[in-house]
Protein backbone atom coordinates (compact mmCIF):
# COMPACT_ATOMS: atom_id res chain seq x y z
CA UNK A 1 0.00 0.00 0.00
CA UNK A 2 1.24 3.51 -0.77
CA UNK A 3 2.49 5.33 2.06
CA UNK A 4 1.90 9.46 1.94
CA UNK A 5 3.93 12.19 3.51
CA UNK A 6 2.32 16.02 3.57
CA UNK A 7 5.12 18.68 4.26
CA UNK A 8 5.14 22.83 3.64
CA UNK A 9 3.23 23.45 6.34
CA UNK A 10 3.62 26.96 8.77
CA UNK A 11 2.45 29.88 9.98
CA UNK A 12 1.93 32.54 7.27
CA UNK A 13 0.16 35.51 7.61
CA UNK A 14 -3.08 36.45 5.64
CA UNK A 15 -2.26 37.47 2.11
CA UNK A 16 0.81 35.08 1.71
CA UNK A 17 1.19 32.06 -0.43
CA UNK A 18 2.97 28.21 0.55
CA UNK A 19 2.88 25.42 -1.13
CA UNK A 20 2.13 22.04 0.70
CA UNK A 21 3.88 18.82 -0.76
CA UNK A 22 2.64 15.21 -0.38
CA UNK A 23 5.56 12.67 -1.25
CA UNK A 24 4.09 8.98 -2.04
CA UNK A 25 5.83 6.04 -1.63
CA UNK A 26 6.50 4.10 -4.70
CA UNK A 27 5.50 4.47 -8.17
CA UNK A 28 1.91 2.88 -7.08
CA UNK A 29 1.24 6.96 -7.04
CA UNK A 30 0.41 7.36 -10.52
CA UNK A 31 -2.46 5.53 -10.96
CA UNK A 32 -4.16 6.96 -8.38
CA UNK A 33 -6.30 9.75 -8.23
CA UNK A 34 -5.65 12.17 -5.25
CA UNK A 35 -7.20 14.65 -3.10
CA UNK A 36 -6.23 17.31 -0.62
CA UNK A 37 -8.50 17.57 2.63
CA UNK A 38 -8.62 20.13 5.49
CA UNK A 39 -9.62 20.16 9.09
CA UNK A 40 -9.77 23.29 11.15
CA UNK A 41 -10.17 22.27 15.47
CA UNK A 42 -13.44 21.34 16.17
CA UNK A 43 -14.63 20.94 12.65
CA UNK A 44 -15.27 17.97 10.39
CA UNK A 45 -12.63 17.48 7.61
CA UNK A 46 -13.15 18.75 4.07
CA UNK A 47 -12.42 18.47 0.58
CA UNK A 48 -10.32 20.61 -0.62
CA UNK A 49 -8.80 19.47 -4.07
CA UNK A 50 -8.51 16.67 -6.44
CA UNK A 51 -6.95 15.80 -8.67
CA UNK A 52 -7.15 12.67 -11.27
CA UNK A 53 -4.46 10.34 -12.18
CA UNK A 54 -3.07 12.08 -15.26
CA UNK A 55 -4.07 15.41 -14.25
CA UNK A 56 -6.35 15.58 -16.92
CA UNK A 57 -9.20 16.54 -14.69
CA UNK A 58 -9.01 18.80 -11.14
CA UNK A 59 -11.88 19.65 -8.87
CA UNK A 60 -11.47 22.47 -6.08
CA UNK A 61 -14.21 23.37 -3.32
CA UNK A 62 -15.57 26.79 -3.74
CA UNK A 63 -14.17 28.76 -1.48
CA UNK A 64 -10.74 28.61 -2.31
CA UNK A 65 -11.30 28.43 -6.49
CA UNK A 66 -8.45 31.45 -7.39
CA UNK A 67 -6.62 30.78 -4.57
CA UNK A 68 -5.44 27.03 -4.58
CA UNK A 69 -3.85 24.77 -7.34
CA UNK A 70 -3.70 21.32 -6.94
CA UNK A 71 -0.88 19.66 -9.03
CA UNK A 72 1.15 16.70 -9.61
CA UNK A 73 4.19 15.04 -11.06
CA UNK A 74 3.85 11.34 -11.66
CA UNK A 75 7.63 11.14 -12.58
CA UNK A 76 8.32 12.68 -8.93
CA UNK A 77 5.51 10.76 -6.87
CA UNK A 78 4.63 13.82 -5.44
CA UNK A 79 1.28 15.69 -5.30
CA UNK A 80 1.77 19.85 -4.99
CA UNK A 81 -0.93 22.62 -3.36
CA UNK A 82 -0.32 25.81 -4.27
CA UNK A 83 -1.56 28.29 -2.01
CA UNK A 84 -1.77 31.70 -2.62
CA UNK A 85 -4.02 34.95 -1.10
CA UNK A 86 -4.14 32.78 2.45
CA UNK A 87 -6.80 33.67 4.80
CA UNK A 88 -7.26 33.02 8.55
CA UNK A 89 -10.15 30.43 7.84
CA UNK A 90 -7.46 28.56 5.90
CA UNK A 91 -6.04 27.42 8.93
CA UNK A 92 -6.53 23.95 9.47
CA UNK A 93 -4.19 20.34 9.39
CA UNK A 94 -3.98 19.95 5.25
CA UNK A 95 -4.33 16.18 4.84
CA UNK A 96 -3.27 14.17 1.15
CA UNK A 97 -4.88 10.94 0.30
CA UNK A 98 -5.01 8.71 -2.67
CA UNK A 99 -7.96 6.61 -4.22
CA UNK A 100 -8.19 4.09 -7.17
CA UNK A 101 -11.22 3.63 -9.54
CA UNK A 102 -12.78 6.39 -11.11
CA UNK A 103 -13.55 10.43 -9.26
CA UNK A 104 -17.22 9.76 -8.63
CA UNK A 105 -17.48 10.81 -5.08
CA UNK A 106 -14.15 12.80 -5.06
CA UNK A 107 -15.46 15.33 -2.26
CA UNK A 108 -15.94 12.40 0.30
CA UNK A 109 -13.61 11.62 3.21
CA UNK A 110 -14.81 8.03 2.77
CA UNK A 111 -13.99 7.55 -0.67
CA UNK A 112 -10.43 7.54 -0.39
CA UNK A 113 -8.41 4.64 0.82
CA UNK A 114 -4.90 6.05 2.11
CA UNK A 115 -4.30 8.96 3.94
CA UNK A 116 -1.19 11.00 5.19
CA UNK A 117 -0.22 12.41 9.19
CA UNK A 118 -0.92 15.94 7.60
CA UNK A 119 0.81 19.26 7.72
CA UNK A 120 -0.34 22.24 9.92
CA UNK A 121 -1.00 25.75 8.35
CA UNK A 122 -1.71 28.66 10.03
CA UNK A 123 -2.81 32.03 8.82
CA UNK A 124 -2.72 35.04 10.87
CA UNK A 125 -4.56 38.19 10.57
């Protein structure tokens, strides 16, 4: 099974830009599809980003559609978010996670099968 690291997390303040990395495994990466998820404390998480296997297709929630691009590079096994124009609601544990089969259901916590440990951001005002 792949194994997923997140990194590029930090404390930024609100206007700023980072880019979060998530480094898979082994080359099991590119045929997965993969998504970015979010959770601020006390809150559920949620979908961010996806992304499918050959980056021909890329879904982003509304609220950060402008802001965030979610990339990939199959020759690297790494997934990218670009972040750019942060704001404090941002601020949450950014979580990567991979999922075969098709992108039906791409939004859903439960319809992807590995996960990483996350990376913390934090936006100040």
């Amino acid at each position: 099974q792949v194994q997923l690291v997140e990194s590029g997390g930090g404390l930024v303040q609100a206007g700023g830009s980072l880019r979060l990395s998530c480094a898979a495994s082994d080359r099991t990466f590119r045929s997965y599809h993969m998504g970015w998820f979010r959770q601020a404390p006390g809150k559920e998480r949620e979908f961010v980003a996806a992304i499918s296997w050959n980056a021909a297709v890329t879904y982003y929630t509304h609220s950060v559609k402008g802001r965030f691009t979610i990339s990939r590079d199959n020759a690297e096994n790494t997934l990218y978010l670009q972040m750019n124009s942060l704001k404090p609601e941002d601020t949450a544990v950014y979580y990567c996670a991979a999922r075969s089969g098709d992108l039906l259901g791409y939004s859903r916590v439960d319809a992807y099968t590995y996960w990483g440990q996350g990376t913390r951001v934090t936006v100040s005002s």
